[in-house]
PDB file of N, CA and C in Angstrom:
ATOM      1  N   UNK A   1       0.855  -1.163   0.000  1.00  0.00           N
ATOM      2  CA  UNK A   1       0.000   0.000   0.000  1.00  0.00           C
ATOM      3  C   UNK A   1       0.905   1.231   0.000  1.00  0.00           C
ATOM      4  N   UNK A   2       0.501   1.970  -1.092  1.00  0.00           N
ATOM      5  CA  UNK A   2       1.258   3.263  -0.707  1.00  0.00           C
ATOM      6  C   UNK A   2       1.173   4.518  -0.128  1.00  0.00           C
ATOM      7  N   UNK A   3       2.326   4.940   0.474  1.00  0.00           N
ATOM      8  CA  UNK A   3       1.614   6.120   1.829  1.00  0.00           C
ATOM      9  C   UNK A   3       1.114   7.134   1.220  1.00  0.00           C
ATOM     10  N   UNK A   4       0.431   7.469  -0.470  1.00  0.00           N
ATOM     11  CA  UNK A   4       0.041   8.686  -0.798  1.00  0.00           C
ATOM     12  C   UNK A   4      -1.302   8.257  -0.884  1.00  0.00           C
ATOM     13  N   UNK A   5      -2.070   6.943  -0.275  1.00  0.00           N
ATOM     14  CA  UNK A   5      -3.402   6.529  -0.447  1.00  0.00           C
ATOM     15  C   UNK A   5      -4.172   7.441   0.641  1.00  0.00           C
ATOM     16  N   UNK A   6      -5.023   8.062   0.480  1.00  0.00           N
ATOM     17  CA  UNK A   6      -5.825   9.109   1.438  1.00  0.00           C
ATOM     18  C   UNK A   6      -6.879   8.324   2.194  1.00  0.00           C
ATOM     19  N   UNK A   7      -6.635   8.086   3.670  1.00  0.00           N
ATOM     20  CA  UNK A   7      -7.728   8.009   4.637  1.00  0.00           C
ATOM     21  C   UNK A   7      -8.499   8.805   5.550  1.00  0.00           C
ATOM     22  N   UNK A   8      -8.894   8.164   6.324  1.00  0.00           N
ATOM     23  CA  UNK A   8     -10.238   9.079   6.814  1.00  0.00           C
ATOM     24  C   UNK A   8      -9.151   9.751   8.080  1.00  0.00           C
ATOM     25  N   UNK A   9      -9.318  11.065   8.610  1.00  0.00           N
ATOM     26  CA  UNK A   9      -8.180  11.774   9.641  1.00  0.00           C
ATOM     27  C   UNK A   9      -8.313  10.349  10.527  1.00  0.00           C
ATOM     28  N   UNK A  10      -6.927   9.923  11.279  1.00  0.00           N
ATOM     29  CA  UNK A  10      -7.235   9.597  12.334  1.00  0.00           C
ATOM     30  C   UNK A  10      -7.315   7.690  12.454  1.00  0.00           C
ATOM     31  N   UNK A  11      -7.413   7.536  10.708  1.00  0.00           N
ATOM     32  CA  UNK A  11      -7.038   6.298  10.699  1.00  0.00           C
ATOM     33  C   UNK A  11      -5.934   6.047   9.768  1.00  0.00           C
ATOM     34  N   UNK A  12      -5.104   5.143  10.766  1.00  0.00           N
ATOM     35  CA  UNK A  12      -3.825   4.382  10.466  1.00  0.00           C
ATOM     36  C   UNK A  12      -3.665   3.334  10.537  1.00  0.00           C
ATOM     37  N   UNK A  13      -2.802   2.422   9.652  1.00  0.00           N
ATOM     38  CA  UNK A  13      -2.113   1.016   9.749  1.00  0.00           C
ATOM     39  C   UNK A  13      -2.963   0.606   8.471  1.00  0.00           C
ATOM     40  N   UNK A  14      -2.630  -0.805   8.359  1.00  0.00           N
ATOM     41  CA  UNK A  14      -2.334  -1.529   7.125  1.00  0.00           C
ATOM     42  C   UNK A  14      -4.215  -1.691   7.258  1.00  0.00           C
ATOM     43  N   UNK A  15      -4.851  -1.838   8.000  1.00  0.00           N
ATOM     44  CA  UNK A  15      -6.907  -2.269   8.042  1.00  0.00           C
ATOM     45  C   UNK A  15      -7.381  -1.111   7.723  1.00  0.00           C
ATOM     46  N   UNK A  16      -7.209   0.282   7.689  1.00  0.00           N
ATOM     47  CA  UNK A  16      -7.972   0.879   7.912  1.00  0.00           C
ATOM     48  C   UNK A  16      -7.721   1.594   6.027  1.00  0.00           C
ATOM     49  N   UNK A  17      -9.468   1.543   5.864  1.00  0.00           N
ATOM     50  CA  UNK A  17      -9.936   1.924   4.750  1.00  0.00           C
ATOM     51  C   UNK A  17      -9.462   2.804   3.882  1.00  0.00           C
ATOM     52  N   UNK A  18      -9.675   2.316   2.408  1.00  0.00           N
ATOM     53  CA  UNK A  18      -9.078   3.818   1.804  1.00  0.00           C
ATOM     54  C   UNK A  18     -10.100   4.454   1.264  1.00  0.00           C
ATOM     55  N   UNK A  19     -10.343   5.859   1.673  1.00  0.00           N
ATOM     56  CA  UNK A  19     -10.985   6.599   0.961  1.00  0.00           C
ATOM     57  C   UNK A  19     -10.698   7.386  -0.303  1.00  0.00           C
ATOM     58  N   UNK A  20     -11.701   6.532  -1.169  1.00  0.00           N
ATOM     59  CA  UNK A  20     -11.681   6.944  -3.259  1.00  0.00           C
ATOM     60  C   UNK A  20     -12.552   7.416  -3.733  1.00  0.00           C
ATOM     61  N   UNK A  21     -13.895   7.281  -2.753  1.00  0.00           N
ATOM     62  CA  UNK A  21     -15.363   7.780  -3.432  1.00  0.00           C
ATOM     63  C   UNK A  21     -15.674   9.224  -3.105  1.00  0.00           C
ATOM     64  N   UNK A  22     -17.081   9.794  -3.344  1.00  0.00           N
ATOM     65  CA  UNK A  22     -17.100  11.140  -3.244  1.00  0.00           C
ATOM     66  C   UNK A  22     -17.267  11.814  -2.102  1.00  0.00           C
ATOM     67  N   UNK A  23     -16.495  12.940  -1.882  1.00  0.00           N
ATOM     68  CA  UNK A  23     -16.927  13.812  -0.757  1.00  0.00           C
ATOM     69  C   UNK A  23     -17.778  14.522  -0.622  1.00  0.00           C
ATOM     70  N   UNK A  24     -18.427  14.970  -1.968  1.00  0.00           N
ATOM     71  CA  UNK A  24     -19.570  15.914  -0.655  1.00  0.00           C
ATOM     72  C   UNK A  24     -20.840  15.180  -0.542  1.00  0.00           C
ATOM     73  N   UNK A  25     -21.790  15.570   0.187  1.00  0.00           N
ATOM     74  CA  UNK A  25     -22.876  14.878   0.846  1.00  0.00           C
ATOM     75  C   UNK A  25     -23.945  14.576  -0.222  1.00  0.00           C
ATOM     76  N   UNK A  26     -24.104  15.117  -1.106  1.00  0.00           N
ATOM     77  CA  UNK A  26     -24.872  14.846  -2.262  1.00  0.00           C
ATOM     78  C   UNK A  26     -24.331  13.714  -2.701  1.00  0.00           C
ATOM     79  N   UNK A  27     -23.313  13.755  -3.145  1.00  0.00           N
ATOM     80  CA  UNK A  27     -22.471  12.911  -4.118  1.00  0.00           C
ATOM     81  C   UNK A  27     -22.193  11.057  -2.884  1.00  0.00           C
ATOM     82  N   UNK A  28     -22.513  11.755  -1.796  1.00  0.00           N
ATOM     83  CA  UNK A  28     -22.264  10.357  -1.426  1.00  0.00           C
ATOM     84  C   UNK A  28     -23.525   9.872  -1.289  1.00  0.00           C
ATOM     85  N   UNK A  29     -24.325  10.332  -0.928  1.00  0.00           N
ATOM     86  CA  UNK A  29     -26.392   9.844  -0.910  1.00  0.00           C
ATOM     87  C   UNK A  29     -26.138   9.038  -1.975  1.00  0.00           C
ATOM     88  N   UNK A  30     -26.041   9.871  -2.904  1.00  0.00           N
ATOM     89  CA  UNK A  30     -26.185   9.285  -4.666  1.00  0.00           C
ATOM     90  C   UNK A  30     -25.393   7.800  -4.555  1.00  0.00           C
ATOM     91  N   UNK A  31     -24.348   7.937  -3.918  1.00  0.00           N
ATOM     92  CA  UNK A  31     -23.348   6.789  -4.423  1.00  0.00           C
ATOM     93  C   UNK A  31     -24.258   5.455  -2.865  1.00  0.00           C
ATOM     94  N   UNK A  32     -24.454   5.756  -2.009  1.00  0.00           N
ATOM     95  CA  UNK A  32     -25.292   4.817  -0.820  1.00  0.00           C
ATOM     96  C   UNK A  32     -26.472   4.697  -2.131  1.00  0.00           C
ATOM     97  N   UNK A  33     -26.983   5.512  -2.485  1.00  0.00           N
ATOM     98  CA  UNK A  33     -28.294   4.450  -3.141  1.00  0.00           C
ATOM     99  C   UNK A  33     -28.298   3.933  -3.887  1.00  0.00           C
ATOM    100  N   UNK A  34     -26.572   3.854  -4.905  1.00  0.00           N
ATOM    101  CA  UNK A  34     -26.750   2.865  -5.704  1.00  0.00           C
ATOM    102  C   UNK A  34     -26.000   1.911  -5.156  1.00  0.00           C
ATOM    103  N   UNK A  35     -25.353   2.066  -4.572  1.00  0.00           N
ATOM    104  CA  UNK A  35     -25.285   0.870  -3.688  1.00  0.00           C
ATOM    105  C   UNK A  35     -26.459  -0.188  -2.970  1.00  0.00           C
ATOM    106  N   UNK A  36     -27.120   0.481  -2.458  1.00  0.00           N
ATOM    107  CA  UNK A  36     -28.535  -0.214  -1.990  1.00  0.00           C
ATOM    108  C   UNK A  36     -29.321  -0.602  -3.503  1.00  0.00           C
ATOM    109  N   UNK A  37     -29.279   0.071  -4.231  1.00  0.00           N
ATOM    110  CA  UNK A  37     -30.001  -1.174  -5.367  1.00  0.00           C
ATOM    111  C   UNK A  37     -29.549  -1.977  -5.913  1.00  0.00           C
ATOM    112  N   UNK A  38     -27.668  -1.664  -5.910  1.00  0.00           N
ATOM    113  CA  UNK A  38     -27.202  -2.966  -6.413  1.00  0.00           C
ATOM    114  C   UNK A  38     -27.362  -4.220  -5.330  1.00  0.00           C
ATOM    115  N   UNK A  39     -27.403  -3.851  -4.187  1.00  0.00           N
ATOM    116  CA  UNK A  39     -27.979  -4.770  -3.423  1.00  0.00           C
ATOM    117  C   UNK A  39     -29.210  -5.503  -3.272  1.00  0.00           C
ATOM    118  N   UNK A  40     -30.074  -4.430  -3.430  1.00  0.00           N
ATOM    119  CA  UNK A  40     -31.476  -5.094  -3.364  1.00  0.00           C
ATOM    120  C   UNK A  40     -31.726  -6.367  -4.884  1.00  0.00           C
ATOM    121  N   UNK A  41     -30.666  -5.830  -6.013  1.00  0.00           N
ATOM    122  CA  UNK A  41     -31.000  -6.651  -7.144  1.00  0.00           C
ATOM    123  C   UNK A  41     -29.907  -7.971  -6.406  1.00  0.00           C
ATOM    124  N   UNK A  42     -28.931  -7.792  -6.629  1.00  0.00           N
ATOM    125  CA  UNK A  42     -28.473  -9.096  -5.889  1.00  0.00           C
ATOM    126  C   UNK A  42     -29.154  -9.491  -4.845  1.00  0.00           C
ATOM    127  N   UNK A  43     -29.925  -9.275  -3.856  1.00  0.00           N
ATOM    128  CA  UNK A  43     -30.769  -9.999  -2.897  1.00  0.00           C
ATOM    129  C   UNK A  43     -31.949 -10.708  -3.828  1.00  0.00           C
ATOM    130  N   UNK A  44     -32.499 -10.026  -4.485  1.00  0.00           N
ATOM    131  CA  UNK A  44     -33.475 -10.404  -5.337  1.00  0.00           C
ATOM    132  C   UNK A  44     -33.143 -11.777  -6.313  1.00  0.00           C
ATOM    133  N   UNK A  45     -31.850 -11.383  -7.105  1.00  0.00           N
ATOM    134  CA  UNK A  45     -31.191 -12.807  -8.105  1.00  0.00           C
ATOM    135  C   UNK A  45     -30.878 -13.581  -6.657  1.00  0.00           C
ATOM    136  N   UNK A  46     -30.553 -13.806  -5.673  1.00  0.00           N
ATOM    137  CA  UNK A  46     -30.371 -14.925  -5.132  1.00  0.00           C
ATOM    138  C   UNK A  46     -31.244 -15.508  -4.348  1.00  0.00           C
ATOM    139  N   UNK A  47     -32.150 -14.718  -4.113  1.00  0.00           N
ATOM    140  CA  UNK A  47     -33.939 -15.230  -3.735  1.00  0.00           C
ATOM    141  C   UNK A  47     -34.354 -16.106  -4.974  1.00  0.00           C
ATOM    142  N   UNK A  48     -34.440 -15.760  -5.892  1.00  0.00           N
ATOM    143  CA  UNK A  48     -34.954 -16.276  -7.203  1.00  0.00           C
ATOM    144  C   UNK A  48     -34.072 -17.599  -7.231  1.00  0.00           C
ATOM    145  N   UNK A  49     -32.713 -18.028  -7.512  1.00  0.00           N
ATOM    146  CA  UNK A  49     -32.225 -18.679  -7.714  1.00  0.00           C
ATOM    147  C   UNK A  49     -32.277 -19.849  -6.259  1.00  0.00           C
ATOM    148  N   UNK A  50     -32.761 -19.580  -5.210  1.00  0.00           N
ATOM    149  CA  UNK A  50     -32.484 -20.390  -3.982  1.00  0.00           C
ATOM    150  C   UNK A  50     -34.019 -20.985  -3.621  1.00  0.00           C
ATOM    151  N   UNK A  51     -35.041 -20.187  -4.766  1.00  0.00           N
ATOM    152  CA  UNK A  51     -36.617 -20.573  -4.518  1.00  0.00           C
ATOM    153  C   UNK A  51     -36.568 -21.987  -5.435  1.00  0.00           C
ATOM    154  N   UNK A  52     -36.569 -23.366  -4.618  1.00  0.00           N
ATOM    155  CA  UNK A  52     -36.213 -24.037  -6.071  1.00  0.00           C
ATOM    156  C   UNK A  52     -38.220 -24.743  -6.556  1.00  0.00           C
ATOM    157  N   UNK A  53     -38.700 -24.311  -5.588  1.00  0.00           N
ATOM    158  CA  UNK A  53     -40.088 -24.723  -5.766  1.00  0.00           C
ATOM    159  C   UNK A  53     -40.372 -23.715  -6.926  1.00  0.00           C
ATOM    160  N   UNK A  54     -40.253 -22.426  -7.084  1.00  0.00           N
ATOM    161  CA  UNK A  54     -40.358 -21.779  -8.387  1.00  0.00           C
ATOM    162  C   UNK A  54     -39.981 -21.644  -9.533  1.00  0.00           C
ATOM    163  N   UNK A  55     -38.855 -22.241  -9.284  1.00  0.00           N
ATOM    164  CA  UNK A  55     -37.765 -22.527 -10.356  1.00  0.00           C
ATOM    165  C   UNK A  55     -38.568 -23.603 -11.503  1.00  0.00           C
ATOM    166  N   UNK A  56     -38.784 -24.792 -10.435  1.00  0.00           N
ATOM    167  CA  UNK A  56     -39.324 -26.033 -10.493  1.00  0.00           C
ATOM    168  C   UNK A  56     -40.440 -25.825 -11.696  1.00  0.00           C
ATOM    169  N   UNK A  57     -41.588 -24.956 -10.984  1.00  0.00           N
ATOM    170  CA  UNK A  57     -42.818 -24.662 -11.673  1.00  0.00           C
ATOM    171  C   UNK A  57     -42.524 -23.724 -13.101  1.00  0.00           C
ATOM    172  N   UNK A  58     -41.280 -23.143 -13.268  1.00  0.00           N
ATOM    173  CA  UNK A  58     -40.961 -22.308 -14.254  1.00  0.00           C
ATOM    174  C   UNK A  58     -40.242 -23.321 -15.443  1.00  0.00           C
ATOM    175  N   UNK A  59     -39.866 -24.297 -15.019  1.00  0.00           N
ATOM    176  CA  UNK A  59     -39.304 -25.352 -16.002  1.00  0.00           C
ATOM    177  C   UNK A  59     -40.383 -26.446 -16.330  1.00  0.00           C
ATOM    178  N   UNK A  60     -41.283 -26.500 -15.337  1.00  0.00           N
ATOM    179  CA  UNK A  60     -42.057 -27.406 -16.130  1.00  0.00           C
ATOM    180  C   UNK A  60     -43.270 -26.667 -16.890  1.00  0.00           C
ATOM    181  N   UNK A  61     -43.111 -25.210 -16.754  1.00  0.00           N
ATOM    182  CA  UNK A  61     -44.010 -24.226 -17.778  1.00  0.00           C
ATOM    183  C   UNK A  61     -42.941 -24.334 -18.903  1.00  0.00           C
ATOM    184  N   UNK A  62     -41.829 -24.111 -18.664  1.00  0.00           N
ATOM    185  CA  UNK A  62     -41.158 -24.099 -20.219  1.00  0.00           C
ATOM    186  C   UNK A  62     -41.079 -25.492 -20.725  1.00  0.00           C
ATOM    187  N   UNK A  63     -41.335 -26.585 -20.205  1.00  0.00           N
ATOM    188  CA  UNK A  63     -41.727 -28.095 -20.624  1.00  0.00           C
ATOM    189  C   UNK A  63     -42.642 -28.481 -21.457  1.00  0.00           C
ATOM    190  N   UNK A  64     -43.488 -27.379 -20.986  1.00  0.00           N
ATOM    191  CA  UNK A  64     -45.198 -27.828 -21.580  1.00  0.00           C
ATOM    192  C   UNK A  64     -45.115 -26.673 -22.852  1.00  0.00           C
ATOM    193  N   UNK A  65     -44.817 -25.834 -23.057  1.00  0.00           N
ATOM    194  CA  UNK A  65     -44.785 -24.786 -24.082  1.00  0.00           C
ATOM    195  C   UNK A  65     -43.888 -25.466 -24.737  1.00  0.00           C
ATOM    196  N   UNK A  66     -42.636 -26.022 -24.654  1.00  0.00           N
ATOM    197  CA  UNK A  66     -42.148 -26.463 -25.946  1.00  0.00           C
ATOM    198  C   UNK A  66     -42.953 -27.648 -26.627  1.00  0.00           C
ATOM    199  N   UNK A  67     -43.453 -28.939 -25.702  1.00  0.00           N
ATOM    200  CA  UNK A  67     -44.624 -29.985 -26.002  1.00  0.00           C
ATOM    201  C   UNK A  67     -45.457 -29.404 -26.985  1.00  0.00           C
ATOM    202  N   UNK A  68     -45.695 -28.371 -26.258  1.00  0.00           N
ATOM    203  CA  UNK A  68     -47.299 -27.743 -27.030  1.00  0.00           C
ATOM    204  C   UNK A  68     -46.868 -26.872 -28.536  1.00  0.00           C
ATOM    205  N   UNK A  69     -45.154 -26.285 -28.345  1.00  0.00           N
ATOM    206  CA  UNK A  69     -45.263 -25.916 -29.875  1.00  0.00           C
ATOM    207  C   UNK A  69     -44.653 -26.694 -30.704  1.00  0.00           C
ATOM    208  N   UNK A  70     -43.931 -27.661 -30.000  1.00  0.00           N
ATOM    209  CA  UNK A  70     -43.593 -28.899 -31.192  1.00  0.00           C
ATOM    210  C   UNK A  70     -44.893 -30.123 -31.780  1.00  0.00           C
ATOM    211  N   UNK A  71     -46.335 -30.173 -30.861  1.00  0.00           N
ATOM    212  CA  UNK A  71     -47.223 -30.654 -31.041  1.00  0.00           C
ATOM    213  C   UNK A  71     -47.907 -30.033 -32.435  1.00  0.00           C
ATOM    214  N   UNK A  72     -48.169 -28.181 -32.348  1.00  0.00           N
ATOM    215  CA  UNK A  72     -48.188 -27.237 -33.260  1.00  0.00           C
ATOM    216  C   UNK A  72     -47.501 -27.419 -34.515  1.00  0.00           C
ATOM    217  N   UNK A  73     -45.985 -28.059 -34.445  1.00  0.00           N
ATOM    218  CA  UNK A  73     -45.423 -27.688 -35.861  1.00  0.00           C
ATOM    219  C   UNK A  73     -45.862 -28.974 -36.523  1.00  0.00           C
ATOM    220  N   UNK A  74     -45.880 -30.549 -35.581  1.00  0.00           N
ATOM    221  CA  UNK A  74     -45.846 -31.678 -36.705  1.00  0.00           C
ATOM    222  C   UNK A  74     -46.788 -32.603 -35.815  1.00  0.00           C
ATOM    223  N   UNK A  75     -47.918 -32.674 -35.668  1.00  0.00           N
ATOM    224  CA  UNK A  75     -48.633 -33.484 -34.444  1.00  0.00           C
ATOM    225  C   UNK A  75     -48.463 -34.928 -34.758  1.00  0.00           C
ATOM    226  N   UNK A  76     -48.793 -35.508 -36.290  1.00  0.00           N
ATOM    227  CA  UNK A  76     -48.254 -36.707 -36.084  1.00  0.00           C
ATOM    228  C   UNK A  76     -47.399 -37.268 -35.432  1.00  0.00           C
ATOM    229  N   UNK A  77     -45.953 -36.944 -35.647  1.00  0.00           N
ATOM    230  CA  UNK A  77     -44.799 -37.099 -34.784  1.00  0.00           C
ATOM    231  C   UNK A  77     -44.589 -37.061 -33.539  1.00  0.00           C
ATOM    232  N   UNK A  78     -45.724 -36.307 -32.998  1.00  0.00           N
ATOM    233  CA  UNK A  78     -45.592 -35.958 -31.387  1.00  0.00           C
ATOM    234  C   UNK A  78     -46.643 -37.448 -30.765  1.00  0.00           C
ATOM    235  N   UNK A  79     -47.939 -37.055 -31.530  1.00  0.00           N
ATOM    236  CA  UNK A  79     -48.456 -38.622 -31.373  1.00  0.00           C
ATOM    237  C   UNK A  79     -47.642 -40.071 -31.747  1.00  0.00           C
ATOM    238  N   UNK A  80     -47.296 -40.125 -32.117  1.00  0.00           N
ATOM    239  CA  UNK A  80     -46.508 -41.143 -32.712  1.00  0.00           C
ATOM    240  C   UNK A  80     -45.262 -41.835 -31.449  1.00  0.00           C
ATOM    241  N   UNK A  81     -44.865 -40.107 -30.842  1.00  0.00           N
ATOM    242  CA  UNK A  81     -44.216 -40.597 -29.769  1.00  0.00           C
ATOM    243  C   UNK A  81     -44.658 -40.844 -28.643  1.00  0.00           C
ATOM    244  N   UNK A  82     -46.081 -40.444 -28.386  1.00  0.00           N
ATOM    245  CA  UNK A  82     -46.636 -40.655 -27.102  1.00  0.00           C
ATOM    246  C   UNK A  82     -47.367 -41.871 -27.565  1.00  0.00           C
ATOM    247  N   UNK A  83     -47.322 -42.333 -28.350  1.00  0.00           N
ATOM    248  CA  UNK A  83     -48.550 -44.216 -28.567  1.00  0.00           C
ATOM    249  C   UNK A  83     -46.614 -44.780 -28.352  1.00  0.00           C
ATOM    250  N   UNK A  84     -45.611 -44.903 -28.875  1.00  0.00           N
ATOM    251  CA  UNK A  84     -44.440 -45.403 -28.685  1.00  0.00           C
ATOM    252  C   UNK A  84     -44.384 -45.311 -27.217  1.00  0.00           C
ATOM    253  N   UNK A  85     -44.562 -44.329 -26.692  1.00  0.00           N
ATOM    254  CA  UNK A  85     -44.003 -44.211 -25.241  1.00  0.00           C
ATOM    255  C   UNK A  85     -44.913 -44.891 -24.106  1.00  0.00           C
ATOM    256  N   UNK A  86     -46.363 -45.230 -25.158  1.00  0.00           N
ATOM    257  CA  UNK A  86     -47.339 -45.930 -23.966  1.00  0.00           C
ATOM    258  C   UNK A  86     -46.976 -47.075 -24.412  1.00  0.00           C
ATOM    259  N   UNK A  87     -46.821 -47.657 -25.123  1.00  0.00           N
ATOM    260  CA  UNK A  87     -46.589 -49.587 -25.809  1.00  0.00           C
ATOM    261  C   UNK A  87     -45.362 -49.637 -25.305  1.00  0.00           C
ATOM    262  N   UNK A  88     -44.663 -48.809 -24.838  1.00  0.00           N
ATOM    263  CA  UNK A  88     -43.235 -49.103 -24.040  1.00  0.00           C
ATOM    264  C   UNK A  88     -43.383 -49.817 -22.673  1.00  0.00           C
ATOM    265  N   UNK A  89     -44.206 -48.308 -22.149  1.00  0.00           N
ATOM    266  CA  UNK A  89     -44.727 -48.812 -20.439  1.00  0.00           C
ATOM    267  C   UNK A  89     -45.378 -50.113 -20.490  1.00  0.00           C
ATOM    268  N   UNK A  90     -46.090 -50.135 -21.236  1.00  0.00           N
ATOM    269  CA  UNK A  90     -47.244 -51.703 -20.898  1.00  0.00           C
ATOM    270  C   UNK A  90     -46.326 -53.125 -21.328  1.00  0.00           C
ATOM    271  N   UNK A  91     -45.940 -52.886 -22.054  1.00  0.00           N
ATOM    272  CA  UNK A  91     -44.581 -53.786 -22.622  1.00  0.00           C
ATOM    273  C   UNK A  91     -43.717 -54.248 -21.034  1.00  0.00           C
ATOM    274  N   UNK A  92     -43.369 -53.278 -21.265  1.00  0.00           N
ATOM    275  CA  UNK A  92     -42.100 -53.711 -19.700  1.00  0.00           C
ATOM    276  C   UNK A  92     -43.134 -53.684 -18.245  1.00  0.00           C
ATOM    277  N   UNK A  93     -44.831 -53.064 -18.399  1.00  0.00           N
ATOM    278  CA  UNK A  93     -44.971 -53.748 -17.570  1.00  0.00           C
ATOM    279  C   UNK A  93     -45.451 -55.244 -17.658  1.00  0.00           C
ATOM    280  N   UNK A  94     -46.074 -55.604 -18.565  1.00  0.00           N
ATOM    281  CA  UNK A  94     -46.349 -56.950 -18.748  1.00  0.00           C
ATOM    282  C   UNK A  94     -44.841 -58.128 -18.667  1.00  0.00           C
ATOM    283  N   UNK A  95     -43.592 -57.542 -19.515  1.00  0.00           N
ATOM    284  CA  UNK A  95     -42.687 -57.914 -19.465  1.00  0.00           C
ATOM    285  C   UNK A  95     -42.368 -58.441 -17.432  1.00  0.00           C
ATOM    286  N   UNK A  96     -42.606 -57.593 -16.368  1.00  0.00           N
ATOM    287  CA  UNK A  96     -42.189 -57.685 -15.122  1.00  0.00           C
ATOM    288  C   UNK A  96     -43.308 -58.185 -14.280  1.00  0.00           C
ATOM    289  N   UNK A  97     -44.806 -58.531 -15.185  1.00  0.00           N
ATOM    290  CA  UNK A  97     -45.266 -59.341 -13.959  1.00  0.00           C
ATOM    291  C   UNK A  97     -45.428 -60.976 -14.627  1.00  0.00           C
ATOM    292  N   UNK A  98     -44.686 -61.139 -15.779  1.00  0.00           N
ATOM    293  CA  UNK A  98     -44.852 -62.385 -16.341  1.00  0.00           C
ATOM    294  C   UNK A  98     -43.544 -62.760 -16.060  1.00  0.00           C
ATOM    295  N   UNK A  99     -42.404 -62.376 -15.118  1.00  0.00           N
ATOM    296  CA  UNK A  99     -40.659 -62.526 -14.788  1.00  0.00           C
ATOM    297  C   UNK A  99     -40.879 -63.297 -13.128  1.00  0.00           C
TER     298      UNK A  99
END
């Protein structure tokens, strides 16, 4: 650290803060409130990301909207995979109570 770094009167040694931001009282309000919203948005992204029950419900909305617009572009195909995907289940279950 070099000794031309400006602190607050009165504080010394290697912990004590350096002051870089603004001095007058306007200019520091301004700079505390964006501070507090960059906070409040980071509180917010890590609420969102730690809600996993919402998360949950937001992926199986984007589940069903892609279903529903790939059903939209070619429905045969989509049927085709859901009669495949039921003759699968009944298959392997008949397959496991005749084992």
């Amino acid at each position: 650290m070099s000794e031309s770094t400006t602190r607050p009167e009165g504080a010394h040694g290697p912990g004590a803060p350096d002051v870089s931001g603004p001095t007058e009282p306007d200019a520091i309000r301004a700079d505390i409130e964006a501070t507090r919203d960059q906070l409040a948005a980071t509180v917010d992204e890590l609420s969102h990301r730690l809600d996993v029950g919402s998360r949950a419900k937001e992926s199986a909305a984007q589940a069903k909207d892609t279903a529903v617009e790939t059903y939209r572009e070619n429905p045969p195909v989509v049927i085709a995979a859901g009669v495949a995907l039921v003759a699968g289940i009944v298959a392997l279950v008949v397959w496991r109570t005749r084992r």
